[in-house]
C-alpha atoms as a PDB file:
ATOM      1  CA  UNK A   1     113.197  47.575  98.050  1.00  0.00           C
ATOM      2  CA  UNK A   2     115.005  47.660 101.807  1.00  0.00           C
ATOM      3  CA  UNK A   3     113.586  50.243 104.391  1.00  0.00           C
ATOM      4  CA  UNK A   4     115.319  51.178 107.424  1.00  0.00           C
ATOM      5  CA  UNK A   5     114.918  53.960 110.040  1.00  0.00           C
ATOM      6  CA  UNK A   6     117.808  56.895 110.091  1.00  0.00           C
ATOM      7  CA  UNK A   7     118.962  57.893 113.884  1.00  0.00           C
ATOM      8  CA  UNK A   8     116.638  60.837 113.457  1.00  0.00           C
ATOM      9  CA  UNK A   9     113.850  58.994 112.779  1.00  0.00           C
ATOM     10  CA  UNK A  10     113.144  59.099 108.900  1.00  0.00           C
ATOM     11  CA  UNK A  11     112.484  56.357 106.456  1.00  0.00           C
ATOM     12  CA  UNK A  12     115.067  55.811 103.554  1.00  0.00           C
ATOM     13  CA  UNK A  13     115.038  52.816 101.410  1.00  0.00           C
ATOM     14  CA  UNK A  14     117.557  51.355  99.357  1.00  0.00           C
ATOM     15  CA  UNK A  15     117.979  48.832  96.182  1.00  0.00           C
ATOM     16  CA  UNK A  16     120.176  45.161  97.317  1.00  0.00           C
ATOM     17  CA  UNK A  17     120.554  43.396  94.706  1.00  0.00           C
ATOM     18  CA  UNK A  18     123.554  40.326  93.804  1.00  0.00           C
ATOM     19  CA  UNK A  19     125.891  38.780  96.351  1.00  0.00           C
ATOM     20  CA  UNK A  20     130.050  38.878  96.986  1.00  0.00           C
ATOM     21  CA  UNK A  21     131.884  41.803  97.737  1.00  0.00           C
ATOM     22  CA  UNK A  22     129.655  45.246  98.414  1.00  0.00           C
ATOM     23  CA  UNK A  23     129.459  47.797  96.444  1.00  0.00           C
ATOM     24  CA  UNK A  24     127.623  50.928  97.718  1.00  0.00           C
ATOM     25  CA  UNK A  25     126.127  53.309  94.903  1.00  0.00           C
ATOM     26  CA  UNK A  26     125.397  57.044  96.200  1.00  0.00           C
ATOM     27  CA  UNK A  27     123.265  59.296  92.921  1.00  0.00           C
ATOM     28  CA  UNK A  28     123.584  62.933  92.502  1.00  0.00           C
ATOM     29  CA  UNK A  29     121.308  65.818  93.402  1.00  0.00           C
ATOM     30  CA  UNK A  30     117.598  65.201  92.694  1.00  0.00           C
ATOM     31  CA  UNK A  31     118.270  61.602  90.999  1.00  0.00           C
ATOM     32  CA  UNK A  32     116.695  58.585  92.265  1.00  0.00           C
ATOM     33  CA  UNK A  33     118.790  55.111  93.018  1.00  0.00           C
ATOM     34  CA  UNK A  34     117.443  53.959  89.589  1.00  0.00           C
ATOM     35  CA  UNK A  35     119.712  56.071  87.967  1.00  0.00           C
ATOM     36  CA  UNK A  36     122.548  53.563  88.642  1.00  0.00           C
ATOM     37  CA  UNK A  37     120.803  50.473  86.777  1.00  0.00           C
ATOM     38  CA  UNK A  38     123.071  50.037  84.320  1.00  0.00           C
ATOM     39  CA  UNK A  39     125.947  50.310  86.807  1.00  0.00           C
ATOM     40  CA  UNK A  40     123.694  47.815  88.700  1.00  0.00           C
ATOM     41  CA  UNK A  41     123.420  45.145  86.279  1.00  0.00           C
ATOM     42  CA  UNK A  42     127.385  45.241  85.118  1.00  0.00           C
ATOM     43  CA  UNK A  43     128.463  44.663  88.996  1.00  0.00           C
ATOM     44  CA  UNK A  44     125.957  42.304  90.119  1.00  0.00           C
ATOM     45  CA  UNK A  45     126.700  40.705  86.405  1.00  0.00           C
ATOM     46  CA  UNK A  46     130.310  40.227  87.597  1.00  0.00           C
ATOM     47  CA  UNK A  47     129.841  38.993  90.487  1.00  0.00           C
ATOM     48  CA  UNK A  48     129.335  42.227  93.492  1.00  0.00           C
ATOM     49  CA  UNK A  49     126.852  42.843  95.932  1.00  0.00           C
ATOM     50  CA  UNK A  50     124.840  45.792  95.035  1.00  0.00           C
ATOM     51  CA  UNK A  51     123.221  47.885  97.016  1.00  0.00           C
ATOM     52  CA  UNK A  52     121.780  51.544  95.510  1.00  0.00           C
ATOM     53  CA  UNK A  53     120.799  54.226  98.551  1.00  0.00           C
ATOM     54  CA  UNK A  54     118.168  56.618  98.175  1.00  0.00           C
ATOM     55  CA  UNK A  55     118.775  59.462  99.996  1.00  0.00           C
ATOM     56  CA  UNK A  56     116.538  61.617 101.991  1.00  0.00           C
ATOM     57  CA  UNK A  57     114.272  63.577  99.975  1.00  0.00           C
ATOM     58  CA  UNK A  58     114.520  61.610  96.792  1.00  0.00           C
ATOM     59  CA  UNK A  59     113.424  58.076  94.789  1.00  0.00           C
ATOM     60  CA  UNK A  60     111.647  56.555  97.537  1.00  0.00           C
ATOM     61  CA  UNK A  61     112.823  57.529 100.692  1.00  0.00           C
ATOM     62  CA  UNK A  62     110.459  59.737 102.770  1.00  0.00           C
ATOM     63  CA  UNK A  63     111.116  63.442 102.419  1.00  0.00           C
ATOM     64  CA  UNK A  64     111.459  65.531 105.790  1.00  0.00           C
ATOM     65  CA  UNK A  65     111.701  69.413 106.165  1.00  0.00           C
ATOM     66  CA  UNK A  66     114.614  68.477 108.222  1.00  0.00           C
ATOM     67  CA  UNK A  67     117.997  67.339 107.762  1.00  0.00           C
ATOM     68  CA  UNK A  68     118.758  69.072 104.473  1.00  0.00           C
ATOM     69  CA  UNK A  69     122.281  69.561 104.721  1.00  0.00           C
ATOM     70  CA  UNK A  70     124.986  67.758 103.964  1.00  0.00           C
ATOM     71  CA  UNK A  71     126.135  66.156 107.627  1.00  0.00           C
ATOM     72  CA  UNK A  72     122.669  64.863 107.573  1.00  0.00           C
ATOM     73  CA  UNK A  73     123.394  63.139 104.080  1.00  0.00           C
ATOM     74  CA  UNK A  74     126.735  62.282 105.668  1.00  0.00           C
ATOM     75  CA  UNK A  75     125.490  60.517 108.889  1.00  0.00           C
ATOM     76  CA  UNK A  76     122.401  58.943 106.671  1.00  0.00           C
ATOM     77  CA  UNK A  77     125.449  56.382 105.115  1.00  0.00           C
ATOM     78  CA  UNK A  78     126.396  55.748 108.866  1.00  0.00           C
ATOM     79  CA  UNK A  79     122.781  54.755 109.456  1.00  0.00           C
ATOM     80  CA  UNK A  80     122.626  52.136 106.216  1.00  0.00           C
ATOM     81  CA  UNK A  81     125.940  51.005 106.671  1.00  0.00           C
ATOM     82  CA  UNK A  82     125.169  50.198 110.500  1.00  0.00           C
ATOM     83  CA  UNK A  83     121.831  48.718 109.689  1.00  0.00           C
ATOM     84  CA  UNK A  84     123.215  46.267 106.431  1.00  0.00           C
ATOM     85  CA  UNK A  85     125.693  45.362 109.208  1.00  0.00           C
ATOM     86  CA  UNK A  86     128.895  45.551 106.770  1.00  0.00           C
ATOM     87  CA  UNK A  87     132.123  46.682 107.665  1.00  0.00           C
ATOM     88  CA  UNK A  88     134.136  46.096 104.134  1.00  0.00           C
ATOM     89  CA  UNK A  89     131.694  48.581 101.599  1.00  0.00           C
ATOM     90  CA  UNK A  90     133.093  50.044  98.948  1.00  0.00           C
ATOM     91  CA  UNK A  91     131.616  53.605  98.416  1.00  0.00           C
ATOM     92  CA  UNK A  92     130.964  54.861  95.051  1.00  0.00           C
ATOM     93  CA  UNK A  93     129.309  58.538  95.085  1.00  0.00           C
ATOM     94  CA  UNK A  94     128.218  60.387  91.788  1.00  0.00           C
ATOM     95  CA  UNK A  95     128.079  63.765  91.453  1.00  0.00           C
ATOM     96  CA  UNK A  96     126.502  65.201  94.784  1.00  0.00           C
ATOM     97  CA  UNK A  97     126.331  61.724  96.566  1.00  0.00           C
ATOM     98  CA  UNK A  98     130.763  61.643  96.002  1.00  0.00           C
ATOM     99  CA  UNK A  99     130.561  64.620  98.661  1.00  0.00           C
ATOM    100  CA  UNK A 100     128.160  62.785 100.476  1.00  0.00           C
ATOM    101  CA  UNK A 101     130.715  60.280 100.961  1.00  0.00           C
ATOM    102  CA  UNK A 102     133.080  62.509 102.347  1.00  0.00           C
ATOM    103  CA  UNK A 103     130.432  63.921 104.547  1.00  0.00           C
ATOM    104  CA  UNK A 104     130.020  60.079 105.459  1.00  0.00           C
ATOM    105  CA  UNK A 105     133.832  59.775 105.897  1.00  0.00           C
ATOM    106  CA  UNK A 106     134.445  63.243 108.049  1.00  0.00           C
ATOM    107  CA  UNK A 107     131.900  62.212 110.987  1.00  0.00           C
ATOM    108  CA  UNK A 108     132.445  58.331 111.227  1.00  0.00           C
ATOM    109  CA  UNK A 109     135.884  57.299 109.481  1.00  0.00           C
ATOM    110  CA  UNK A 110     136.822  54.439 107.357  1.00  0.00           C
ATOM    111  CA  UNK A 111     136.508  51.561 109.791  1.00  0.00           C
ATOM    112  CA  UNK A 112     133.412  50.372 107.045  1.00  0.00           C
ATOM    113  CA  UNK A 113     134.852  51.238 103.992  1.00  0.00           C
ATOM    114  CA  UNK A 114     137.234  49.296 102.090  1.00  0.00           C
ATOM    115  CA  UNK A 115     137.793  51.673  99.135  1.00  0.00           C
ATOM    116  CA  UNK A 116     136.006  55.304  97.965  1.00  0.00           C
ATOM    117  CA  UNK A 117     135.243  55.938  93.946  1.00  0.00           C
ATOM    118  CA  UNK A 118     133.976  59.648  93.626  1.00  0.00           C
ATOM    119  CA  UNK A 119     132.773  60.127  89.761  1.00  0.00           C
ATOM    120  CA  UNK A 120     132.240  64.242  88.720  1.00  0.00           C
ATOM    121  CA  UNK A 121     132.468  65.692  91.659  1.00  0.00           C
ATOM    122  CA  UNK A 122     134.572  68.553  93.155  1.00  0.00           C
ATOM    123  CA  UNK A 123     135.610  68.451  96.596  1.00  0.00           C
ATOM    124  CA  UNK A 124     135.420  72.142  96.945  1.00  0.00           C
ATOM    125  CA  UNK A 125     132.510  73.903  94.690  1.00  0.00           C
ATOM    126  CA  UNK A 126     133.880  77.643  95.834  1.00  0.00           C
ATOM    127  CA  UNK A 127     136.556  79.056  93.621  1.00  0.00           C
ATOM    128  CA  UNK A 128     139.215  80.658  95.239  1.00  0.00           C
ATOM    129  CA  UNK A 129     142.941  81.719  94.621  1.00  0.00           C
ATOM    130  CA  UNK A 130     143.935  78.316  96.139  1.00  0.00           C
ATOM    131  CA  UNK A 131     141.315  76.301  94.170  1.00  0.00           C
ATOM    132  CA  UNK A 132     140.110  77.259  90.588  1.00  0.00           C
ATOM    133  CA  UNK A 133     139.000  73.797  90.411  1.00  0.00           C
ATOM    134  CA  UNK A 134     135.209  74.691  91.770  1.00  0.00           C
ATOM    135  CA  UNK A 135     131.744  75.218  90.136  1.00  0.00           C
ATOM    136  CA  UNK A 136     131.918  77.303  87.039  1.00  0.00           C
ATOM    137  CA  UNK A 137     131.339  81.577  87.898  1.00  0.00           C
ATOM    138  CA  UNK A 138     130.737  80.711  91.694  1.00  0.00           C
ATOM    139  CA  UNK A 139     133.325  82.712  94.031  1.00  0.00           C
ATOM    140  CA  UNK A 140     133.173  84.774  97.318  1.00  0.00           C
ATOM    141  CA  UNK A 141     131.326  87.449  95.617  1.00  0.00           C
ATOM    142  CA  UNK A 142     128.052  85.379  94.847  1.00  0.00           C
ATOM    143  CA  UNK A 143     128.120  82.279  97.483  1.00  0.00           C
ATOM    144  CA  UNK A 144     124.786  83.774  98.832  1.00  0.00           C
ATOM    145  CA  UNK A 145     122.884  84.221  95.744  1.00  0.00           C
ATOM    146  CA  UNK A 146     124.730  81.833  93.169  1.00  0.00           C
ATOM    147  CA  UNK A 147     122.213  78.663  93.985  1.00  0.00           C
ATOM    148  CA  UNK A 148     118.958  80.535  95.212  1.00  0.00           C
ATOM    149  CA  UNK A 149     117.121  79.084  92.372  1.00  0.00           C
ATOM    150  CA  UNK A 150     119.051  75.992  92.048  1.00  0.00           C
ATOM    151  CA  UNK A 151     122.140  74.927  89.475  1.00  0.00           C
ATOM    152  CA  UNK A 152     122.516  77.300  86.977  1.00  0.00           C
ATOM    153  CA  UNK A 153     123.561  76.775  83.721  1.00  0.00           C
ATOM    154  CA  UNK A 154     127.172  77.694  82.972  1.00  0.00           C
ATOM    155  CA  UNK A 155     127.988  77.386  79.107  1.00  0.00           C
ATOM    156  CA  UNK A 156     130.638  75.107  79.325  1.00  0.00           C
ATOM    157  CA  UNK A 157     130.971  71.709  78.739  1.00  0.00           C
ATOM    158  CA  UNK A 158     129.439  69.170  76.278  1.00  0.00           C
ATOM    159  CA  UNK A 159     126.837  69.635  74.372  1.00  0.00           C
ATOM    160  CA  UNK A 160     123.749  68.399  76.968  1.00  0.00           C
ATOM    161  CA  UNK A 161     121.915  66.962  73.823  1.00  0.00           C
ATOM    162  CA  UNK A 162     124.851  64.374  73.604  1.00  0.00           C
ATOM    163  CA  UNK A 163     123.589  62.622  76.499  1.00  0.00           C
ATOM    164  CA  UNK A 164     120.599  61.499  75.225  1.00  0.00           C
ATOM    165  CA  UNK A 165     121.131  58.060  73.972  1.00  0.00           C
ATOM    166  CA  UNK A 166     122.945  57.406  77.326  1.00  0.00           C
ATOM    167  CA  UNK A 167     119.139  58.340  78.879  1.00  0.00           C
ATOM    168  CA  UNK A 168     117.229  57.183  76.370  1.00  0.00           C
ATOM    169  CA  UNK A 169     119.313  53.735  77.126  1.00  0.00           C
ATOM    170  CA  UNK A 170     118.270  54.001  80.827  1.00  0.00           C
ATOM    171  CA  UNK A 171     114.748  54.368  80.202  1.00  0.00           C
ATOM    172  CA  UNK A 172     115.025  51.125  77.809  1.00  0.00           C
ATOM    173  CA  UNK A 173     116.347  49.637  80.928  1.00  0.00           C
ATOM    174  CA  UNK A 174     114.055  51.052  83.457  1.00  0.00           C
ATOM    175  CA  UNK A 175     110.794  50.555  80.924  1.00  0.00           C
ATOM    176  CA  UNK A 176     109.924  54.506  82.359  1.00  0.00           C
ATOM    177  CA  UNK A 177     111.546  57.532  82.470  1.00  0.00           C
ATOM    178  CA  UNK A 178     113.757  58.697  85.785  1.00  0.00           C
ATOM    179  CA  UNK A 179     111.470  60.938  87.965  1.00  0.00           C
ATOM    180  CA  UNK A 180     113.829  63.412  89.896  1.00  0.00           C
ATOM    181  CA  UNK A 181     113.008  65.066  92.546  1.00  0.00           C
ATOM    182  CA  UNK A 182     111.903  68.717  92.181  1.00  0.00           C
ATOM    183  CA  UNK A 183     115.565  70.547  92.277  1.00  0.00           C
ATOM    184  CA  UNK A 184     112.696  74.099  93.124  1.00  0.00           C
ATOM    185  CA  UNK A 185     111.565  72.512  96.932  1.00  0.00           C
ATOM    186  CA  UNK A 186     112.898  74.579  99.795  1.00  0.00           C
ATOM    187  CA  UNK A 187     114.515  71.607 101.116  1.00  0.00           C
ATOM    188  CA  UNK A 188     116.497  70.823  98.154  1.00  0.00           C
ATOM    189  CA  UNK A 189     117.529  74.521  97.682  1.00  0.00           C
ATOM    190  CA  UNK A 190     118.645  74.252 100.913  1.00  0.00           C
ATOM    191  CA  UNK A 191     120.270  71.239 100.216  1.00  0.00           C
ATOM    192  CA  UNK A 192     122.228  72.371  97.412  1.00  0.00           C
ATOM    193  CA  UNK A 193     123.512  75.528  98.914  1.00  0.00           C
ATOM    194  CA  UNK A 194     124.457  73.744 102.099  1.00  0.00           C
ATOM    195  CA  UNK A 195     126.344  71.211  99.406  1.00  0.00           C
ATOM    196  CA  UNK A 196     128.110  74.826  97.447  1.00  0.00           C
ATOM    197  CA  UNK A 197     129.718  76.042 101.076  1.00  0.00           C
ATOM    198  CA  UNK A 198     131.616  72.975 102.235  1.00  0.00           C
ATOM    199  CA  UNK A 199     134.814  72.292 101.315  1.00  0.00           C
ATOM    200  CA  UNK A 200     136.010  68.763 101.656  1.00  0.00           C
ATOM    201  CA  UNK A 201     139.611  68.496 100.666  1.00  0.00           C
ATOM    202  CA  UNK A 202     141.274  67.524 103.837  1.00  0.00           C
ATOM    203  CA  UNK A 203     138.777  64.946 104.210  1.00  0.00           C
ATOM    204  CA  UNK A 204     140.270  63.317 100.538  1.00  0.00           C
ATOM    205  CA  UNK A 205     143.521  64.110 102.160  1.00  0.00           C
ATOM    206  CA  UNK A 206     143.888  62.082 105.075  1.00  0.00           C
ATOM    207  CA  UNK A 207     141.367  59.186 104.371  1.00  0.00           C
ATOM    208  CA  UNK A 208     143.757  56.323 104.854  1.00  0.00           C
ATOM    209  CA  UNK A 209     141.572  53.876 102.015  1.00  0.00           C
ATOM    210  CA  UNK A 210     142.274  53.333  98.024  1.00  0.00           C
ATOM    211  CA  UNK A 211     140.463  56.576  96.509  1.00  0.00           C
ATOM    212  CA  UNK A 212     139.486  57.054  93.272  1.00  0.00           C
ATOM    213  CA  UNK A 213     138.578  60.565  91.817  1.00  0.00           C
ATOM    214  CA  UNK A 214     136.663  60.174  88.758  1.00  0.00           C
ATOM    215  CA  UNK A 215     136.495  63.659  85.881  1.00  0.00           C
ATOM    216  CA  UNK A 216     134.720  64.259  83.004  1.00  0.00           C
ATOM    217  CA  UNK A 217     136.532  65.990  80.488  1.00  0.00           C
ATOM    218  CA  UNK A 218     134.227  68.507  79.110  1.00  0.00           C
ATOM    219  CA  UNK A 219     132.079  68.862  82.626  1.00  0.00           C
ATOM    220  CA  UNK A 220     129.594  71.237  82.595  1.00  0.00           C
ATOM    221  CA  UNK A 221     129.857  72.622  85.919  1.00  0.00           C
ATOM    222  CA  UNK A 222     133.793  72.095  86.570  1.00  0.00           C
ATOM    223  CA  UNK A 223     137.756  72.209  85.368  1.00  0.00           C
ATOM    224  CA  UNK A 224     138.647  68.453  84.985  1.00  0.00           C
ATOM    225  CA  UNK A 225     141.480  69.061  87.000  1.00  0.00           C
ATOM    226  CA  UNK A 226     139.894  69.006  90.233  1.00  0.00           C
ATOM    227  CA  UNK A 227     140.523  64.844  90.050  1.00  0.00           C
ATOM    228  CA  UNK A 228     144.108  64.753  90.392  1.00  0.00           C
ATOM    229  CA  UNK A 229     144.273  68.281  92.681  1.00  0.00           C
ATOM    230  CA  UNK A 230     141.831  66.758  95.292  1.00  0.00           C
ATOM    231  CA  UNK A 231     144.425  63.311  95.868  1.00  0.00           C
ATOM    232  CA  UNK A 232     147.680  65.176  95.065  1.00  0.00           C
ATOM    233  CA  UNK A 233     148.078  64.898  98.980  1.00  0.00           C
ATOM    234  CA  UNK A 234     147.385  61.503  98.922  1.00  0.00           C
ATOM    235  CA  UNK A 235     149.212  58.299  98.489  1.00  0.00           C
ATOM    236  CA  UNK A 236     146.160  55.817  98.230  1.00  0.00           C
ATOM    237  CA  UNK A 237     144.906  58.173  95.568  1.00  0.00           C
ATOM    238  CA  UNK A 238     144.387  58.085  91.716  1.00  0.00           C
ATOM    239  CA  UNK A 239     142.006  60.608  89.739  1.00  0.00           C
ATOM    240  CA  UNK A 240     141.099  58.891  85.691  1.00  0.00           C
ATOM    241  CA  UNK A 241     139.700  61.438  83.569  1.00  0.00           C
ATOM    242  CA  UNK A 242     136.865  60.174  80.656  1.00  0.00           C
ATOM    243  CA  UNK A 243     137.357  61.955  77.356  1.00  0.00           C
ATOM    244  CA  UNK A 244     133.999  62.745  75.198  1.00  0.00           C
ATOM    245  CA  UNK A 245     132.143  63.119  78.579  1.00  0.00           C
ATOM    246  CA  UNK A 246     130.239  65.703  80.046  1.00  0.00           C
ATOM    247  CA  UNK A 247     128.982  65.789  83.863  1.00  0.00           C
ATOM    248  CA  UNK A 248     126.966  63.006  83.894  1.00  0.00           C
ATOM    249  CA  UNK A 249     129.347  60.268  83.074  1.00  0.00           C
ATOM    250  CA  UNK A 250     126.644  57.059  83.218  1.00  0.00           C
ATOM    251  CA  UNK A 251     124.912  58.565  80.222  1.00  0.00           C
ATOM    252  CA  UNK A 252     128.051  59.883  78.356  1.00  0.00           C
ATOM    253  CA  UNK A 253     130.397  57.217  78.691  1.00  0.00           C
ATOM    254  CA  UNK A 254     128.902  54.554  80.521  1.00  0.00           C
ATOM    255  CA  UNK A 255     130.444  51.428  78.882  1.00  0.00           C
ATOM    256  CA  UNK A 256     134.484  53.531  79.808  1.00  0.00           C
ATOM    257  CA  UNK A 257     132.797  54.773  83.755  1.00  0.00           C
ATOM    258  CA  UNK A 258     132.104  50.773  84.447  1.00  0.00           C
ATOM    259  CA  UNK A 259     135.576  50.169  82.580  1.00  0.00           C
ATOM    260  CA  UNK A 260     137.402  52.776  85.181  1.00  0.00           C
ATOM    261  CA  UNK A 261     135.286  51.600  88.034  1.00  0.00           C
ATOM    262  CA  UNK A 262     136.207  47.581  87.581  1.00  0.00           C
ATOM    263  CA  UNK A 263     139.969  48.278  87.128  1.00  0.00           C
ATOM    264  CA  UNK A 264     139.758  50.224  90.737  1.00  0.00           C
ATOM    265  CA  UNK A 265     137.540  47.328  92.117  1.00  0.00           C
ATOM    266  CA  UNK A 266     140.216  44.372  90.848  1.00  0.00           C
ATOM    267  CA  UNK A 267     143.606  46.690  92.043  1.00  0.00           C
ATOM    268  CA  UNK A 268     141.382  46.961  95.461  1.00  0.00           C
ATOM    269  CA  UNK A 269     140.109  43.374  95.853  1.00  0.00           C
END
């Protein structure tokens, strides 16, 4: 496990694992690094330089009452990226961490990155009349109340129970079960209603690097059209949708996810 200090101070540690090209893995909201071992073992299997980030406030990094916002998250890359010493990364954010990136992308601009693969993730989680595309039943007339006790659940989607082989998989792999981070701590409240407001579509717009938008056809939480909305403005862009999948795409369909993601990795080598 690698431990560096962020520019504010606070320890986050990461997962390097495999050598060649590098591949940066960024989880979701409350997960822990771990929860990209299988994607892990296929790269480093094939050849890539792994390296899994924990971000502030969950697996093993330290947990501040500070910095709970997405910026923070954003600049937190700049800090690992800066301290690994790597300009040619290739970014791969799931769920919350794909926003992340773009948070990443926003303050300190491509010069690092080689290529971006967002998997499930919305750029914009507010629906509007220019974007139905967001979280299910959030709009103007809730955004202060929608997330005050944390993700709710929406009735759409695949059936949640279908996912369990995909977990049940990852513990094999793990020999334990994933332990999240408590989604019910003021900081990750915060956190996750900071993550609801922003909208990050320009951001996809204008990055000038290969992008990959990654859906889930029956997502619980969003239309799978937001993949090919968010890099319709885009030339580098390309937006795969997985059929049979729900949100969480590494437990679903994680043998057709690494499929996706190593087609993107050889067009972008």
């Amino acid at each position: 496990m690698g431990r560096f200090r962020s520019s504010d101070g606070v320890t986050l540690s990461y997962l390097d694992e495999g050598q060649g090209r590098l591949i940066v893995l960024v989880h979701g909201y409350t997960a822990p690094a771990a929860a990209w071992a299988l994607t892990s073992d296929a790269l480093v299997a094939s050849g890539y330089r792994v390296v899994a980030f924990d971000r502030r406030g969950h697996g093993e990094s330290e947990s501040p009452a500070f910095g709970a916002r997405m910026a923070r998250h954003g600049r937190d890359i700049g800090d690992l990226l800066e301290h690994l010493d790597v300009n040619d990364a290739t970014l791969v954010g799931a769920s919350m961490g794909g926003n992340t990136v773009w948070a990443y992308l926003d303050q300190f601009g491509s010069d690092r990155v080689r290529a971006v693969v967002v998997a499930e993730q919305t750029p914009k989680m507010l629906n509007s009349p220019d974007w139905p595309y967001g979280f299910y039943g959030y709009n103007a007339s809730n955004a202060g109340t929608f997330f005050a006790d944390g993700a709710p659940a929406t009735g759409q989607g695949r059936d949640r129970a279908k996912s369990q082989p995909g977990r049940d998989r990852l513990t094999e792999r793990l020999g334990h079960p994933l332990a999240f981070a408590d989604p019910t701590a003021p900081e990750m409240i915060r956190l996750l209603t900071d993550h609801a407001l922003q909208d990050w579509r320009d951001v996809v717009a204008r990055v000038e690097r290969p992008v990959l938008m990654i859906a889930a056809r029956q997502s619980q939480h969003w239309p799978c059209e937001h993949a090919e909305a968010a890099i319709a403005g885009n030339p580098f862009g390309r937006a795969v949708i997985i059929e049979d999948c729900g949100h969480t795409i590494d437990f679903d369909q994680p043998d057709r996810f690494h499929e996706v993601l190593f087609d993107f990795l050889r067009d972008t080598s």
